[in-house]
Protein backbone atom coordinates (compact mmCIF):
# COMPACT_ATOMS: atom_id res chain seq x y z
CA UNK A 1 -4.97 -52.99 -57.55
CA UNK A 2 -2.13 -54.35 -59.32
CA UNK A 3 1.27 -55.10 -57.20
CA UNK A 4 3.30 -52.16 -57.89
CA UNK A 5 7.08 -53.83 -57.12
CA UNK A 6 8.95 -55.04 -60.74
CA UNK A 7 11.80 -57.23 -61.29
CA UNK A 8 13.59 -54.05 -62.54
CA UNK A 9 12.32 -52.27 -59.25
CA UNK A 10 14.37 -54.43 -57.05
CA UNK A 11 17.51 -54.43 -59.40
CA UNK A 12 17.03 -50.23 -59.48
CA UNK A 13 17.30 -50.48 -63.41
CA UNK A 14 14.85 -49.38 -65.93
CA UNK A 15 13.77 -52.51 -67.29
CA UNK A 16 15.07 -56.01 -67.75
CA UNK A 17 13.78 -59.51 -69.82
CA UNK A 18 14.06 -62.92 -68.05
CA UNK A 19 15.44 -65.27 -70.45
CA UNK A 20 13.38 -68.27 -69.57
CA UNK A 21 10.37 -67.54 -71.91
CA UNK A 22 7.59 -68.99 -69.48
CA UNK A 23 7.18 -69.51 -65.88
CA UNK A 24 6.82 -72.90 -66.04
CA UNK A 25 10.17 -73.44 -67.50
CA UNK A 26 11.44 -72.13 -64.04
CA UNK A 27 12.00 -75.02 -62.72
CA UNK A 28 15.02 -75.98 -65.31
CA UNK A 29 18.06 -75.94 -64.45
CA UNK A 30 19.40 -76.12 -68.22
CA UNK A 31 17.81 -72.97 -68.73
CA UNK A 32 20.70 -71.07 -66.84
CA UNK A 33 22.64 -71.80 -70.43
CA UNK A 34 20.02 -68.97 -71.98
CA UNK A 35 21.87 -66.21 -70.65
CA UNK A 36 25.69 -67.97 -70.73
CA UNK A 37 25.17 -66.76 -74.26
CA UNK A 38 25.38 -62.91 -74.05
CA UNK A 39 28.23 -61.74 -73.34
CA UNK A 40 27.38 -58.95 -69.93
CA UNK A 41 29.24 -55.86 -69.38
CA UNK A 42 28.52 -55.98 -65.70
CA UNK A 43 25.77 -57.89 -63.11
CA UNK A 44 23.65 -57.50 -60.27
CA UNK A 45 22.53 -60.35 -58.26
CA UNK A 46 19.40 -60.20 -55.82
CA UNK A 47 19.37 -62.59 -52.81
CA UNK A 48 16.63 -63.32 -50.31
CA UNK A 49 16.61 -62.92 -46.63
CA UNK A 50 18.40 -66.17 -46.50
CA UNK A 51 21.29 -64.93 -48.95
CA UNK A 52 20.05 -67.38 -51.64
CA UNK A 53 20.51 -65.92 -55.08
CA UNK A 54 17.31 -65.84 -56.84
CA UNK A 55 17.96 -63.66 -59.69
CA UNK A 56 21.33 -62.74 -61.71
CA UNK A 57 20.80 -59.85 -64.50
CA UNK A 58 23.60 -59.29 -66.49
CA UNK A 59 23.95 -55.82 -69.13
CA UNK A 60 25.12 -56.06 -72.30
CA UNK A 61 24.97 -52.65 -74.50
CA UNK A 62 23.59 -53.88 -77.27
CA UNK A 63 20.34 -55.47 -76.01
CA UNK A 64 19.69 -53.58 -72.31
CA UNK A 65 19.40 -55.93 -68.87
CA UNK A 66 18.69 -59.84 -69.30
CA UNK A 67 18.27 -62.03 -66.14
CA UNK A 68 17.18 -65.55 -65.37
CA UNK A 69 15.58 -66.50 -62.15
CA UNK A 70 16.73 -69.13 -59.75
CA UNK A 71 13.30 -69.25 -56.84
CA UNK A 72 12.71 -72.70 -58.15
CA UNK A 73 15.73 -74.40 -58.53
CA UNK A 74 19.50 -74.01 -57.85
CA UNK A 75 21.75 -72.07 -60.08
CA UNK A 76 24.63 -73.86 -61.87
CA UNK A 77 28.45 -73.80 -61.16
CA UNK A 78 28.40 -72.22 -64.63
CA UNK A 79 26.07 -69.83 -64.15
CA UNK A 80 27.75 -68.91 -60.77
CA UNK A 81 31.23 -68.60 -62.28
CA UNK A 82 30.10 -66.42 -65.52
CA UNK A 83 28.81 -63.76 -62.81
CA UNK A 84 31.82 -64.31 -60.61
CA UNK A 85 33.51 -62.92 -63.77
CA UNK A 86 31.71 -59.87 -63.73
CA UNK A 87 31.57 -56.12 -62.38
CA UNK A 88 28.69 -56.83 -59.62
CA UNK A 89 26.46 -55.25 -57.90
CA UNK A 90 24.60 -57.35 -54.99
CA UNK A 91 20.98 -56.44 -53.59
CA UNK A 92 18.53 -58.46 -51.17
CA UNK A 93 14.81 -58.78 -50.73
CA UNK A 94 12.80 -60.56 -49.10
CA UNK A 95 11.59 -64.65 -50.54
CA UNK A 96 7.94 -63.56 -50.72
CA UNK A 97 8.10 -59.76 -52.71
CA UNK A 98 10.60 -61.28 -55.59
CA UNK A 99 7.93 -64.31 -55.61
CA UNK A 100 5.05 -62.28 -56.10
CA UNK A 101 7.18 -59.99 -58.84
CA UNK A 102 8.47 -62.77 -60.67
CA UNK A 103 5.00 -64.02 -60.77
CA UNK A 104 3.52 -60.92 -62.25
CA UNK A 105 6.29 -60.27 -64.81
CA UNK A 106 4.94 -64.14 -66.06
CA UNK A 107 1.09 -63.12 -65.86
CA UNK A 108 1.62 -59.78 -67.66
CA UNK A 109 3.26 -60.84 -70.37
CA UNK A 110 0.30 -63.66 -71.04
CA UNK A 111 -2.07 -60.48 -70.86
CA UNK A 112 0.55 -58.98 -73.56
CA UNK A 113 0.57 -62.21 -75.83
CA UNK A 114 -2.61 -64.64 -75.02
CA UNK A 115 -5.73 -63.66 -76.42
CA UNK A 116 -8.76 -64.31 -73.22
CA UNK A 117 -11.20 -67.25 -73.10
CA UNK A 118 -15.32 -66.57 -72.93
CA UNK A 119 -16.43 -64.66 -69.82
CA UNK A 120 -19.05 -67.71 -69.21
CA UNK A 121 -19.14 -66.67 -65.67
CA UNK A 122 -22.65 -67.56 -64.16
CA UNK A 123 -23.71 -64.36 -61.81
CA UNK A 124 -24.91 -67.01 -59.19
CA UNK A 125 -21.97 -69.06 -58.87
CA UNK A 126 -19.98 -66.75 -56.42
CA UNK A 127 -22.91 -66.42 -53.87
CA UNK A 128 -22.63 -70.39 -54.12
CA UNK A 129 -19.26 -70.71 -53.60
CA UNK A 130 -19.60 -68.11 -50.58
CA UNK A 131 -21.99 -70.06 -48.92
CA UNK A 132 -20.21 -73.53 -49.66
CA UNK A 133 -17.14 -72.16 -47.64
CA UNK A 134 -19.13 -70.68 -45.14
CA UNK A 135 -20.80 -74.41 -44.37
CA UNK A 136 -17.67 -76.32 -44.66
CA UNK A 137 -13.91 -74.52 -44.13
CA UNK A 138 -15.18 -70.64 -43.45
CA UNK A 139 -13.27 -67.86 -43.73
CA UNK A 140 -9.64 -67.45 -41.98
CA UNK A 141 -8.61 -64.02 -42.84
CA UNK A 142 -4.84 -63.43 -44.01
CA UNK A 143 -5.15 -67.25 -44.41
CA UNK A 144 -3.25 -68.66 -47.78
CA UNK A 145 -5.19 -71.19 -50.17
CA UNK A 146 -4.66 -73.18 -53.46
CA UNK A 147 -6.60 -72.22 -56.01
CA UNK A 148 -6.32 -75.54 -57.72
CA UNK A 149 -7.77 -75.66 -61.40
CA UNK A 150 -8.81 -71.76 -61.12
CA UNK A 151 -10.37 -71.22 -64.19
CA UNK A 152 -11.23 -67.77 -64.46
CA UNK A 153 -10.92 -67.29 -60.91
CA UNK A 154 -14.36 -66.87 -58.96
CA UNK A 155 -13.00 -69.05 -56.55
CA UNK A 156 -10.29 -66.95 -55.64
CA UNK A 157 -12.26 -63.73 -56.12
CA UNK A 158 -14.78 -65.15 -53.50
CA UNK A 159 -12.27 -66.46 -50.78
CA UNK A 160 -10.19 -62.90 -51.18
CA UNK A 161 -13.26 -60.96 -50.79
CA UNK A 162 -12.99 -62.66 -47.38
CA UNK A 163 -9.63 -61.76 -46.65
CA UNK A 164 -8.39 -64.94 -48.03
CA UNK A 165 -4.77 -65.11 -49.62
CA UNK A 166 -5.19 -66.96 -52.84
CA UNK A 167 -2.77 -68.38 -55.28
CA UNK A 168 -4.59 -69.45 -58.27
CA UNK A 169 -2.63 -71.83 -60.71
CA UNK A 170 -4.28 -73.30 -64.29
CA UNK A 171 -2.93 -75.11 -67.04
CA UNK A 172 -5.10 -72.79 -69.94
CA UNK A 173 -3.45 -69.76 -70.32
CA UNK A 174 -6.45 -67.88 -72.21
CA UNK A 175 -9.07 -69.05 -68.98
CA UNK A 176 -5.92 -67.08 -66.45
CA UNK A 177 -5.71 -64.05 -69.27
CA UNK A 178 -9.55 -64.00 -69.15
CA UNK A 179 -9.87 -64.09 -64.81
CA UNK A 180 -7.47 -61.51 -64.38
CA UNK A 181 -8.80 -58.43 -67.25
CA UNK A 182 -11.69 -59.35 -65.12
CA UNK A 183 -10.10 -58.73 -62.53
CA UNK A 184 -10.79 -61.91 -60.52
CA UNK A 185 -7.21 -63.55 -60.66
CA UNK A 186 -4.28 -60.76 -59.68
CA UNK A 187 -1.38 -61.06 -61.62
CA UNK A 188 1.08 -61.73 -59.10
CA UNK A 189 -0.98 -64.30 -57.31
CA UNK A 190 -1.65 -66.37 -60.46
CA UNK A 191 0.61 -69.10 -62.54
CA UNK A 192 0.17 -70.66 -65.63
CA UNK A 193 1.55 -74.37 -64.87
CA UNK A 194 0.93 -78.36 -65.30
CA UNK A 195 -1.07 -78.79 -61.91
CA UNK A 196 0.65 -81.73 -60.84
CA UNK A 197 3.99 -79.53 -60.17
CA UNK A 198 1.98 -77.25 -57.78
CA UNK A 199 4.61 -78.39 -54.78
CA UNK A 200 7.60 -77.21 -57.04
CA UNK A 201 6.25 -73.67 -57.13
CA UNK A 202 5.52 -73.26 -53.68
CA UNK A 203 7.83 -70.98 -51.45
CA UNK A 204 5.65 -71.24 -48.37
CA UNK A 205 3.19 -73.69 -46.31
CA UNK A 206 -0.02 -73.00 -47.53
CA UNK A 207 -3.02 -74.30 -45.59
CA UNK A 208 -5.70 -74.69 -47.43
CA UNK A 209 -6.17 -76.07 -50.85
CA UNK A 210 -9.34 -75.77 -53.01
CA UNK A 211 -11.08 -76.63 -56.14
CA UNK A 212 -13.80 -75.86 -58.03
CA UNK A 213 -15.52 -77.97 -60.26
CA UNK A 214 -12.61 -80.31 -60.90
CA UNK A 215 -13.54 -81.93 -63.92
CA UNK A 216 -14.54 -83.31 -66.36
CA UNK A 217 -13.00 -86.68 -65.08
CA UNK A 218 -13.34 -89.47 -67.84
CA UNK A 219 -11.23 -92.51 -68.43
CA UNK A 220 -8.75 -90.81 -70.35
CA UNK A 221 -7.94 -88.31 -68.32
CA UNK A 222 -8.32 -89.89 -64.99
CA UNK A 223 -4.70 -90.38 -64.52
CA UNK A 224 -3.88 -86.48 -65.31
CA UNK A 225 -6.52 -85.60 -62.38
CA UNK A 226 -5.38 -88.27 -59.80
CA UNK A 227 -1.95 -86.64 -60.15
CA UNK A 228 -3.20 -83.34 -59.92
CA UNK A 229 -5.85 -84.11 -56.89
CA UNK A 230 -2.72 -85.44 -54.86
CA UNK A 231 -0.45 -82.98 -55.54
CA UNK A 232 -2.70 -80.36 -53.97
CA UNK A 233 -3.29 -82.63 -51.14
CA UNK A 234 0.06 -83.04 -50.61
CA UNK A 235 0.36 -79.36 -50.22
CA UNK A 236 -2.03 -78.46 -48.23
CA UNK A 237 -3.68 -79.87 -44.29
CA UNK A 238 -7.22 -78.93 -45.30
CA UNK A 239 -9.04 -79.49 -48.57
CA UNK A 240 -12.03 -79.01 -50.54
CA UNK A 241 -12.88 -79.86 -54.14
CA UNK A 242 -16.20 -79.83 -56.39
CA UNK A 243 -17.52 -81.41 -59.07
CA UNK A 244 -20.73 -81.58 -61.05
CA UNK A 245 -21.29 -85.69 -61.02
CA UNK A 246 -21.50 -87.88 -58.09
CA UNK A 247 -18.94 -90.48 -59.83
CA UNK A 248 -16.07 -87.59 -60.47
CA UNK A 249 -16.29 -86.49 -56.76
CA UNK A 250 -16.17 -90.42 -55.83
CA UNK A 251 -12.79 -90.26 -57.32
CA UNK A 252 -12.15 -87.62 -56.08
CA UNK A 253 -12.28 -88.97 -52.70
CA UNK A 254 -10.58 -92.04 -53.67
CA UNK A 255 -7.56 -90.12 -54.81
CA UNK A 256 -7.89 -87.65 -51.37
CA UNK A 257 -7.80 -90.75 -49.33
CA UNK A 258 -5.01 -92.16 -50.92
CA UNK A 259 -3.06 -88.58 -50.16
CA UNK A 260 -3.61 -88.99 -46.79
CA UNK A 261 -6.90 -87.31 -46.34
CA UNK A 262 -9.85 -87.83 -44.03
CA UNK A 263 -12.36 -87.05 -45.94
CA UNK A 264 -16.22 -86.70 -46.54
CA UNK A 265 -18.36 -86.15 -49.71
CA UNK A 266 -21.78 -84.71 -49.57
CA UNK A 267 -24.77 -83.14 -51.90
CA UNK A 268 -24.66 -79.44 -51.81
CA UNK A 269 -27.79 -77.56 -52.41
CA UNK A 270 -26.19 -74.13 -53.33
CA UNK A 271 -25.30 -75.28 -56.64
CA UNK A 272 -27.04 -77.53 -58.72
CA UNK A 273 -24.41 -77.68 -61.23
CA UNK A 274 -21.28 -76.76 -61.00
CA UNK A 275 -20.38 -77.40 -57.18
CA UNK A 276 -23.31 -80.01 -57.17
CA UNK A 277 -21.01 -82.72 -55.23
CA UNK A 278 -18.40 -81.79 -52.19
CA UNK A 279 -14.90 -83.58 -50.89
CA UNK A 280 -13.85 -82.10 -48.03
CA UNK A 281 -11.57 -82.59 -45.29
CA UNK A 282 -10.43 -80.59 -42.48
């Protein structure tokens, strides 16, 4: 099931358009100049439980409720003093419910605009990956994890069907659009961003961070995966990537170690393929 709780939920309007057209560009601070453009009639600001403000929506009659959302970075003194100018209207939810809305108002509208990649989903490959985490990490239920690299998602369908608490995050849009009609990615636990910003979009520790068959590695893109391989070590204690070659998960480990990690890589015989070749550290 879909998370029920909108943006315009938590504001108690009817409906309301972020202006910063992806999630990505959430991070941006210039992006707070999007909405210093329309004039607003009146505001609401939502805080979290630590009275940070984390999204302003202004009204203006000719074009309904616009907001812009401030998880990811700090608003500006302009921003600040354009609401301060208005009729408000202050509400407060918790860090983790705006999160997971803000994240599904981002993944529905790539359902709305991205057309899905191939369902080229082998039917084996999630009794693999079930029996991969069962030899390595197990199962810690209620436990968060990286989905790093997700794909279409059979990583994270596998771990939640174990009580796991994925976040899945990819860099192709139509792979996300096609894991979630399926029904293996949910919306609000899904982002469409440059993998090597993972630890910019995170709003709590998450333990565990895994990948699937990371890859293809080659010379030219060996730099884009180092970056990406430490970023998710750096957000996470335990870790556990795949690949199909013995010389990408060698890298692989290279890059772990210099993150920090203890780790070991080993032949798997649950997938001959895919998840042929394990890093993993605890």
């Amino acid at each position: 099931m879909s998370y029920t709780m909108t943006i315009a939920d938590l504001l108690e309007i009817q409906e309301i358009t972020l202006s910063e057209p992806l999630f990505s560009d959430l991070l941006y601070q210039d992006m707070d100049t999007i909405i210093l453009q329309e004039p607003i009639e009146k505001g609401k600001i939502l805080v979290d439980e630590e009275e940070n403000p984390v999204i302003f929506a202004g009204y203006n009659s000719n074009i309904g409720w616009i907001g812009c959302c401030t998880l990811f970075r700090n608003p500006s003194l302009p921003l600040i003093e354009y609401f301060e100018e208005a009729e408000l209207e202050m509400y407060q939810e918790n860090r983790s419910i705006v999160t997971d809305t803000v994240r599904e108002y981002y993944s529905k509208n790539l359902q709305k605009t991205v057309l899905p990649g191939p369902d080229d989903l082998n039917p084996n490959r999630a009794s693999s990956i079930d029996e991969l985490l069962k030899k390595t990490m197990g199962f810690e239920t209620g436990s968060l994890c990286l989905d790093c690299c997700c794909g279409t998602g059979v990583g994270s369908m596998v771990m939640r069907d174990h009580g796991m608490i994925p976040l899945a995050y990819d860099n192709d849009e139509s792979l996300l659009v096609r894991g979630m009609n399926e029904g293996r990615l949910k919306p609000e636990r899904t982002m469409w961003i440059d993998g090597r910003l993972i630890n910019d979009f995170l709003t709590e520790p998450v333990p565990v961070s895994c990948g699937f068959m990371i890859g293809e590695v080659h010379s030219f893109n060996a730099h884009i995966w180092k970056d990406i391989i430490i970023a998710a070590c750096n957000a996470s204690e335990k870790i556990l990537f795949t690949t199909g070659t013995e010389p990408e998960i060698i890298q692989v480990k290279d890059w772990a170690s210099e993150a920090g990690k203890k780790v070991e890589i080993f032949e798997s015989d649950s997938d001959p393929i895919y998840d042929r070749w394990i890093c993993f550290s605890e």
